[in-house]
Protein backbone atom coordinates (compact mmCIF):
# COMPACT_ATOMS: atom_id res chain seq x y z
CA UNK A 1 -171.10 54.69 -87.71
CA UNK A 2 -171.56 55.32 -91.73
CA UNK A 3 -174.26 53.19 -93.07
CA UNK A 4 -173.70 50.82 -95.62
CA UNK A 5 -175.18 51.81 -99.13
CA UNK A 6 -174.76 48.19 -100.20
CA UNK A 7 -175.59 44.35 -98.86
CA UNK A 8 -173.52 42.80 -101.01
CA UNK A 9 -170.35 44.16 -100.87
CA UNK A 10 -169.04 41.94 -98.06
CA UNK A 11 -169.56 38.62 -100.37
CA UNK A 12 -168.31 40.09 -103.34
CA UNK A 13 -165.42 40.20 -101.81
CA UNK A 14 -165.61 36.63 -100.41
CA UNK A 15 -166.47 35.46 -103.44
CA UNK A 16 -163.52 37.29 -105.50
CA UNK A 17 -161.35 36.72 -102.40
CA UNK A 18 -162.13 32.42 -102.89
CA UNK A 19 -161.35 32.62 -106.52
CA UNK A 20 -157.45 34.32 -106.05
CA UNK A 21 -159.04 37.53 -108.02
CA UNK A 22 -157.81 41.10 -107.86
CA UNK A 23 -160.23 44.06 -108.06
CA UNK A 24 -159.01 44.78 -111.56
CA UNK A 25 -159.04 40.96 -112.23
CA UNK A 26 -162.98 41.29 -111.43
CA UNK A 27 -163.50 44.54 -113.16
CA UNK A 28 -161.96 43.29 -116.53
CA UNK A 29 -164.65 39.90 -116.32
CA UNK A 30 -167.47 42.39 -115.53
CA UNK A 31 -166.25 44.70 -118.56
CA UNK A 32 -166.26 42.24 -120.81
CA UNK A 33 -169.61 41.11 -119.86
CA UNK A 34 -170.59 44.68 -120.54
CA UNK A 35 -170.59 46.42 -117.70
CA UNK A 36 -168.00 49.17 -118.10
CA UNK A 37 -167.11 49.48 -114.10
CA UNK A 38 -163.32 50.38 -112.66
CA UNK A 39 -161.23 48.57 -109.94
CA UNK A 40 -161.66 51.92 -107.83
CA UNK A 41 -165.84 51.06 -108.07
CA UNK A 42 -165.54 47.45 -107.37
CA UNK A 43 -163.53 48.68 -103.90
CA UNK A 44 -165.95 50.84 -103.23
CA UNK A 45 -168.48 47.71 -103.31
CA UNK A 46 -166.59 46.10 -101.49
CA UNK A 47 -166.28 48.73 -98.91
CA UNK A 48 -170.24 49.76 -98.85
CA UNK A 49 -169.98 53.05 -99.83
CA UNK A 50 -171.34 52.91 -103.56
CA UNK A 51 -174.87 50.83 -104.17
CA UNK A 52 -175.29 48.01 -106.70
CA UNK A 53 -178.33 48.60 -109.32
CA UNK A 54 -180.34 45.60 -110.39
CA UNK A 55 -179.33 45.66 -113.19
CA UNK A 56 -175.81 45.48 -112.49
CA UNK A 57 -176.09 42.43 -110.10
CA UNK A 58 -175.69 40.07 -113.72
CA UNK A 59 -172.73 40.84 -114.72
CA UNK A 60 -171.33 41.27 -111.39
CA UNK A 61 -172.65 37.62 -110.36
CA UNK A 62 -171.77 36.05 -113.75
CA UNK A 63 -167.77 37.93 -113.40
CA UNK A 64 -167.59 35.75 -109.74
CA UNK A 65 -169.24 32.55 -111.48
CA UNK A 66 -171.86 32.87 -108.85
CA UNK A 67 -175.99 33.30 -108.70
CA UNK A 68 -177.66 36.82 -107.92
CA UNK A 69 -178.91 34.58 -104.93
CA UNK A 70 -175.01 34.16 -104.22
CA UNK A 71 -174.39 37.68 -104.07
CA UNK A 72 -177.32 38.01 -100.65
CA UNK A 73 -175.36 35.13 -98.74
């Protein structure tokens, strides 16, 4: 079994899931917050396989109108 590299991957996609938002939806919010990411990252988020930095955890909460706290739920 492949370990995830991520924790919050699963509730990102909740999150984005509750809101009706595609992958590129939730890219475009983070890259206008900044954060210059792709659809293809956010899957792999979503699927474990690529870690989320510290410092990338506000934009990525503020894109699904969440808290960081949110994002460990």
């Amino acid at each position: 079994m492949r370990a995830s590299k991520n924790i919050v991957g699963p509730t990102v996609r909740r999150l984005r899931d509750a809101q009706n938002l595609s992958q590129t939806e939730l890219a475009a919010r983070c890259q206008r917050l900044g954060w210059d990411i792709s659809r293809d990252t956010i899957a792999k988020i979503e699927g474990g396989s690529r870690w989320v930095g510290d410092f990338e955890l506000v934009p990525l909460a503020k894109a699904l109108k969440a808290n960081i706290q949110d994002l460990f739920r």
